[in-house]
N, C-alpha and C. Protein backbone atom coordinates (compact mmCIF):
# COMPACT_ATOMS: atom_id res chain seq x y z
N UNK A 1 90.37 226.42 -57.35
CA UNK A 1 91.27 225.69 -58.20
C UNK A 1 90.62 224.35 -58.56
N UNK A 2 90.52 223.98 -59.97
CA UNK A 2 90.30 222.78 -60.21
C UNK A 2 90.84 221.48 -60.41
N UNK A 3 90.28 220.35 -60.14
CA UNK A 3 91.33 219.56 -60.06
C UNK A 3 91.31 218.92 -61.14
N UNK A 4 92.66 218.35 -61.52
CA UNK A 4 92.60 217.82 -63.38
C UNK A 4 91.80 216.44 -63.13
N UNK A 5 91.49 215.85 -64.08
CA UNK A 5 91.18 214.71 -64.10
C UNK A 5 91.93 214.05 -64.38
N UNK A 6 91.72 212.37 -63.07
CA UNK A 6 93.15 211.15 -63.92
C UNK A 6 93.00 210.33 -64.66
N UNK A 7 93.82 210.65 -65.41
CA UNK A 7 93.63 209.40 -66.43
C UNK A 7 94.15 207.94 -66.18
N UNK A 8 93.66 206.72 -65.53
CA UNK A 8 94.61 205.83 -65.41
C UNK A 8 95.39 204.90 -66.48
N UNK A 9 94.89 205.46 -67.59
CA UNK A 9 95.95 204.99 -68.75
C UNK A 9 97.21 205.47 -68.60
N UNK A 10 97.37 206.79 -68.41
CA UNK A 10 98.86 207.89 -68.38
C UNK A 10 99.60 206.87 -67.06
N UNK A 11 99.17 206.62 -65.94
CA UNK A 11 99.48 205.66 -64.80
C UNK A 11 100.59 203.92 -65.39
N UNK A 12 100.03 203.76 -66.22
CA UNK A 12 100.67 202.47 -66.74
C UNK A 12 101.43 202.65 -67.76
N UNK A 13 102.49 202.22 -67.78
CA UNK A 13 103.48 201.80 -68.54
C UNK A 13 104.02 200.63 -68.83
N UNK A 14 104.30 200.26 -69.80
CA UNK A 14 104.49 198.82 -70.71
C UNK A 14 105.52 198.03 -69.60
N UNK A 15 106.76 199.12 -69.73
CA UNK A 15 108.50 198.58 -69.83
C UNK A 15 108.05 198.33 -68.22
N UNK A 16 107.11 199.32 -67.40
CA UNK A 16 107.13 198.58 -65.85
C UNK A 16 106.65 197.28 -65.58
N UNK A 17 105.64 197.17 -66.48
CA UNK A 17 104.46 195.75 -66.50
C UNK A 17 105.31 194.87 -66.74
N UNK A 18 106.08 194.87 -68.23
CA UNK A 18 106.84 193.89 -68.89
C UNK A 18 107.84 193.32 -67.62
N UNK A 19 108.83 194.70 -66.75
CA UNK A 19 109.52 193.99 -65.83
C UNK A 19 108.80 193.37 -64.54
N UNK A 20 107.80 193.85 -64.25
CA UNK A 20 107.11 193.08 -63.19
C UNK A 20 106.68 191.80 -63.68
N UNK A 21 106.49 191.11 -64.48
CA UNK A 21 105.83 190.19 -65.34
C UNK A 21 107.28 189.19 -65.05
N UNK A 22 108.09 190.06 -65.63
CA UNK A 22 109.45 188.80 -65.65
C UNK A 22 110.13 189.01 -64.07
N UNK A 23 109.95 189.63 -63.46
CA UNK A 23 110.52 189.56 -62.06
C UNK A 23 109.63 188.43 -61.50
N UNK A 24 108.45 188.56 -61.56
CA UNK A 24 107.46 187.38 -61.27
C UNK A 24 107.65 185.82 -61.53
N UNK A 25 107.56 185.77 -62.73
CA UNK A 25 108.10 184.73 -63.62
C UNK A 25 109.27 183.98 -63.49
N UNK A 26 110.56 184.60 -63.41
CA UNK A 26 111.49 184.28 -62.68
C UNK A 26 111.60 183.70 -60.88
N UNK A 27 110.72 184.72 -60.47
CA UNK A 27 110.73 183.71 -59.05
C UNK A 27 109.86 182.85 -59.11
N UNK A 28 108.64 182.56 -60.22
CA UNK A 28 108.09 180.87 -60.26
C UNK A 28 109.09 179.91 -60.72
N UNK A 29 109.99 180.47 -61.52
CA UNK A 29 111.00 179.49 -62.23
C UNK A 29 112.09 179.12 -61.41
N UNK A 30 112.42 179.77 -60.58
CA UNK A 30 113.53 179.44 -59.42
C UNK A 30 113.20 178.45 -59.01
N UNK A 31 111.82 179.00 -57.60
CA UNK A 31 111.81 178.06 -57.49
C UNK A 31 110.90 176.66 -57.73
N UNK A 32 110.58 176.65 -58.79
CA UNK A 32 110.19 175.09 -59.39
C UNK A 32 111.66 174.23 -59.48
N UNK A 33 112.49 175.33 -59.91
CA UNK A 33 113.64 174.65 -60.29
C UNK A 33 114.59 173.98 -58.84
N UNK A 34 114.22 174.83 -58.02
CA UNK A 34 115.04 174.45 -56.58
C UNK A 34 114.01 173.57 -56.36
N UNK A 35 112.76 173.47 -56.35
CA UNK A 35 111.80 171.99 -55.62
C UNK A 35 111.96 170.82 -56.50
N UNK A 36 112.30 170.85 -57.83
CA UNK A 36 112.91 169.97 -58.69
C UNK A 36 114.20 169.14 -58.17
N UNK A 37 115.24 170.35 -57.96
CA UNK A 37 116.53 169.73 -57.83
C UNK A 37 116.49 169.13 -56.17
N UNK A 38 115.67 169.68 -55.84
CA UNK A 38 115.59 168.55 -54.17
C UNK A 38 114.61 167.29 -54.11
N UNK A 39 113.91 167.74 -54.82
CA UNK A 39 112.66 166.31 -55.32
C UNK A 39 113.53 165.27 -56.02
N UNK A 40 113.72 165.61 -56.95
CA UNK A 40 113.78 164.27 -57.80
C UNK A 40 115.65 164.27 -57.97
N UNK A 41 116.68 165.49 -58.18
CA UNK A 41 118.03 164.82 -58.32
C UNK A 41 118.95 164.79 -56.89
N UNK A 42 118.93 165.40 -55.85
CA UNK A 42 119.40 164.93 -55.11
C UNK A 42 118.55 164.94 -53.44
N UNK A 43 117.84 164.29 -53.77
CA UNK A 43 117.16 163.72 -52.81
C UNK A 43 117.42 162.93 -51.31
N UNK A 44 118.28 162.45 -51.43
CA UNK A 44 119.13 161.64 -50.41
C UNK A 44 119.61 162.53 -48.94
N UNK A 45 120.18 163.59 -49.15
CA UNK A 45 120.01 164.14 -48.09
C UNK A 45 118.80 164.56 -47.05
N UNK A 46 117.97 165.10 -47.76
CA UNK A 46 116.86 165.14 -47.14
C UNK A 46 116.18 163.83 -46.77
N UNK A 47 116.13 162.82 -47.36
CA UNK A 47 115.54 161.83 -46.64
C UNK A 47 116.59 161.06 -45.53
N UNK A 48 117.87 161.27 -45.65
CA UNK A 48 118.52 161.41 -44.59
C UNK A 48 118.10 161.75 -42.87
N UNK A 49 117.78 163.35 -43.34
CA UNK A 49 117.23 164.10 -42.28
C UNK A 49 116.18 163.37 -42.14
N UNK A 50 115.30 163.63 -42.90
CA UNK A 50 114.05 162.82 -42.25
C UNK A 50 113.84 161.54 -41.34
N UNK A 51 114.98 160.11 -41.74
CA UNK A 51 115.11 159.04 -41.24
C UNK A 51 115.15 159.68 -39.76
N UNK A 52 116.47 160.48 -39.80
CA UNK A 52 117.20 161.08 -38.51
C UNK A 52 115.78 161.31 -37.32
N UNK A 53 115.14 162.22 -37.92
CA UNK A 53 114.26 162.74 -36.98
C UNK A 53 112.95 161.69 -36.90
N UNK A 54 112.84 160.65 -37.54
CA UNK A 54 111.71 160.28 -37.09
C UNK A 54 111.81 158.34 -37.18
N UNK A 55 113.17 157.91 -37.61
CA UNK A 55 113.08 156.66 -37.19
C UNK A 55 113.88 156.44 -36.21
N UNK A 56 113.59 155.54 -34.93
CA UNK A 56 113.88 155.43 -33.55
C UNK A 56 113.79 154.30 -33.44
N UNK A 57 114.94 153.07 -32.56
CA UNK A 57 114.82 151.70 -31.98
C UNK A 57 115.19 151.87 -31.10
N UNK A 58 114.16 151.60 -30.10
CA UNK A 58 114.58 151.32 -29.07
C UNK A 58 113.93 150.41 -28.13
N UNK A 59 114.19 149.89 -27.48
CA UNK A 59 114.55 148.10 -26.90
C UNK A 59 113.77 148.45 -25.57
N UNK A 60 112.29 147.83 -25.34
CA UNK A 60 112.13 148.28 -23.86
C UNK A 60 111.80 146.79 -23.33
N UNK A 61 112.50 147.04 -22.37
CA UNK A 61 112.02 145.29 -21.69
C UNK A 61 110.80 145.88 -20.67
N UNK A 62 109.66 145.30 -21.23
CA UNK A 62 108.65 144.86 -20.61
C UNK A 62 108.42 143.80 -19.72
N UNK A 63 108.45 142.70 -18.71
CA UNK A 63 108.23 142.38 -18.20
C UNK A 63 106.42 142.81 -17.59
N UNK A 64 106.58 141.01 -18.14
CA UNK A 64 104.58 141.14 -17.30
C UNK A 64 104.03 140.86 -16.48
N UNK A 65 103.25 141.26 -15.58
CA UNK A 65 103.37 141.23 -14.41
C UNK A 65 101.97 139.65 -13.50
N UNK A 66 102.20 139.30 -12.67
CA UNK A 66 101.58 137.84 -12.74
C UNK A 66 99.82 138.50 -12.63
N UNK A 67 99.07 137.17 -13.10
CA UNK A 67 97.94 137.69 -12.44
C UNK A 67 97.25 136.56 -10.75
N UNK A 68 96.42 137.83 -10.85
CA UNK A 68 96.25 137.00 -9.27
C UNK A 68 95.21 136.66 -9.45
N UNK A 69 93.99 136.08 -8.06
CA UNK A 69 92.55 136.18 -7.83
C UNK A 69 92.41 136.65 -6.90
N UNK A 70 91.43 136.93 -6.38
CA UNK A 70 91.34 137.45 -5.23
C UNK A 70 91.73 137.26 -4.03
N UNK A 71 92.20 135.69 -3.80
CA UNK A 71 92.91 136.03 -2.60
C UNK A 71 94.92 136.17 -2.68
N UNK A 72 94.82 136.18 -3.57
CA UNK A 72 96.07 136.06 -4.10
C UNK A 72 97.48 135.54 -4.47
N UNK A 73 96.57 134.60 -5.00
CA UNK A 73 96.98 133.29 -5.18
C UNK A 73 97.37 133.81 -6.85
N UNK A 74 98.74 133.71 -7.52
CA UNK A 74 99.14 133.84 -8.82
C UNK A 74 98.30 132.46 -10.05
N UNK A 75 97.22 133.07 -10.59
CA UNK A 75 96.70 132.64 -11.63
C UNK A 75 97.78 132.28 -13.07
N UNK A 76 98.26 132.79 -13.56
CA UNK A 76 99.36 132.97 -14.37
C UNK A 76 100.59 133.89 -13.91
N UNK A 77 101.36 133.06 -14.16
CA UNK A 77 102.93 133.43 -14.17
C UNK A 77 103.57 133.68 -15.49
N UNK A 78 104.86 134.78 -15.65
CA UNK A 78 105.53 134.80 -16.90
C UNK A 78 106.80 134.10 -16.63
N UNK A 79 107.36 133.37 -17.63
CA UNK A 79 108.56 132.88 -17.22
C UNK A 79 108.95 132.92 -18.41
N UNK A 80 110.61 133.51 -18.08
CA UNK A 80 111.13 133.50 -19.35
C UNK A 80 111.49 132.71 -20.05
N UNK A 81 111.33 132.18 -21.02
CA UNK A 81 111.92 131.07 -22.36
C UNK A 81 112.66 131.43 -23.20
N UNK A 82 113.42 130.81 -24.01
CA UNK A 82 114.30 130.82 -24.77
C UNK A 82 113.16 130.27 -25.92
N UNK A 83 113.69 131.40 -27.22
CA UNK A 83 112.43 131.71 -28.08
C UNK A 83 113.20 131.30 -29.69
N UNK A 84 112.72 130.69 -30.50
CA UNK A 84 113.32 130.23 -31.58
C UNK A 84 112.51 131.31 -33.09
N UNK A 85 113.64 131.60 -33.77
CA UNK A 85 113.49 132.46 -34.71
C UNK A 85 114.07 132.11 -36.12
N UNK A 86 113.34 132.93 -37.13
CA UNK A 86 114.33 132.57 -38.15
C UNK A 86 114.09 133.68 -39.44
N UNK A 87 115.16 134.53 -39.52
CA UNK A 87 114.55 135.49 -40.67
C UNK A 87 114.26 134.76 -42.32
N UNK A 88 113.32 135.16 -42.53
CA UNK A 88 113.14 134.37 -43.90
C UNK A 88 114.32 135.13 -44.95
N UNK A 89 114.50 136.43 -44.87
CA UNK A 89 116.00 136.50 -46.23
C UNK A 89 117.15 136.08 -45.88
N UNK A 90 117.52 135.49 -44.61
CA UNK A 90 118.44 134.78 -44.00
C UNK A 90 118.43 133.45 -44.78
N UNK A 91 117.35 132.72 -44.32
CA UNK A 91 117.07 131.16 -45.14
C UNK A 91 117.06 131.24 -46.03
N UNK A 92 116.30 132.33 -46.97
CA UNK A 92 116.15 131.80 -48.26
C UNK A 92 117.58 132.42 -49.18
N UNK A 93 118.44 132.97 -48.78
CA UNK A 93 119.50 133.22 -49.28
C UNK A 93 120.80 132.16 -49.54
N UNK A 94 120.60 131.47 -47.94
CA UNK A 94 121.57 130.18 -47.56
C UNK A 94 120.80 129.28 -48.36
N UNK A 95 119.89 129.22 -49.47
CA UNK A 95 119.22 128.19 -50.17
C UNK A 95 117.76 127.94 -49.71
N UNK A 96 117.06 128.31 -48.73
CA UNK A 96 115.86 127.82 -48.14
C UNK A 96 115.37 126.68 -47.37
N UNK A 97 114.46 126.11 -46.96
CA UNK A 97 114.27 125.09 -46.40
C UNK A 97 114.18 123.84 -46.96
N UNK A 98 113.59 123.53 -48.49
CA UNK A 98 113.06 122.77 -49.14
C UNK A 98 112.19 122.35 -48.63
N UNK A 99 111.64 121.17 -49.06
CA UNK A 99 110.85 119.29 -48.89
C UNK A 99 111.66 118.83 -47.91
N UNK A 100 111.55 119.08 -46.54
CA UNK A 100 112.66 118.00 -45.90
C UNK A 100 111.62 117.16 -44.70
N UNK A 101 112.28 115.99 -44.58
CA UNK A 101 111.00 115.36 -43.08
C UNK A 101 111.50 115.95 -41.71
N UNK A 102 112.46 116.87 -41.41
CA UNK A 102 112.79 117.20 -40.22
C UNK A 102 112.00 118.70 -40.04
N UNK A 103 112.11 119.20 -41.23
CA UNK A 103 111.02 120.38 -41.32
C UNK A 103 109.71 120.01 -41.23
N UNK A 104 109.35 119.37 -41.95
CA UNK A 104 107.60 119.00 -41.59
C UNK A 104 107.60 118.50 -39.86
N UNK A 105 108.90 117.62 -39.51
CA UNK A 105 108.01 117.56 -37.97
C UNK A 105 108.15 118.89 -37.16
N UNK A 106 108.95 119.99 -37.49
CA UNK A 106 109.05 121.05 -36.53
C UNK A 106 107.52 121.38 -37.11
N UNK A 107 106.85 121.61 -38.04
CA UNK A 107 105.52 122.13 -38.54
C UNK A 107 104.46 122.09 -37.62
């Protein structure tokens, strides 16, 4: 018995190509359109999450420890002080510091 020969033209058909083409097409267009609508219009949630999982404060009291010399005798000590601060959008909101002579002597 012989075997026919194939033709792989007879194998292809238009109307299958045409729908594979747009089944394709359609899922690039989804989702561009879903990485769109989370990119650029509502965005906020997700950077939500993100803050969530990766910004963290937290407060460690360190304490430092003295140093010695060899016979052990404390070279430096830490002692705590009372520490003076000042946020600059704090000041410059309440008006700023200006030209003043009580400011130049803290300088």
């Amino acid at each position: 018995m012989k075997k026919k020969p194939v033709n792989p033209a007879a194998n292809f058909t238009p109307l299958r190509f045409a729908l594979l083409c747009l089944v394709i097409l359609g899922s690039l267009l989804f989702l561009l359109g879903r990485v769109a609508w989370l990119q650029i219009v509502k965005p906020d949630p997700l950077v939500k999450q993100e803050d969530m999982r990766s910004l963290r404060e937290v407060a460690i009291n360190a304490p430092r420890g003295m140093i010695m010399d060899r016979e052990g005798r404390p070279l430096a000590v830490s002692v705590p002080v009372r520490a003076v601060w000042a946020d600059p959008k704090t000041v410059l909101a309440k008006g700023g510091v200006g030209f003043d002579t009580r400011w130049q002597a803290l300088a």
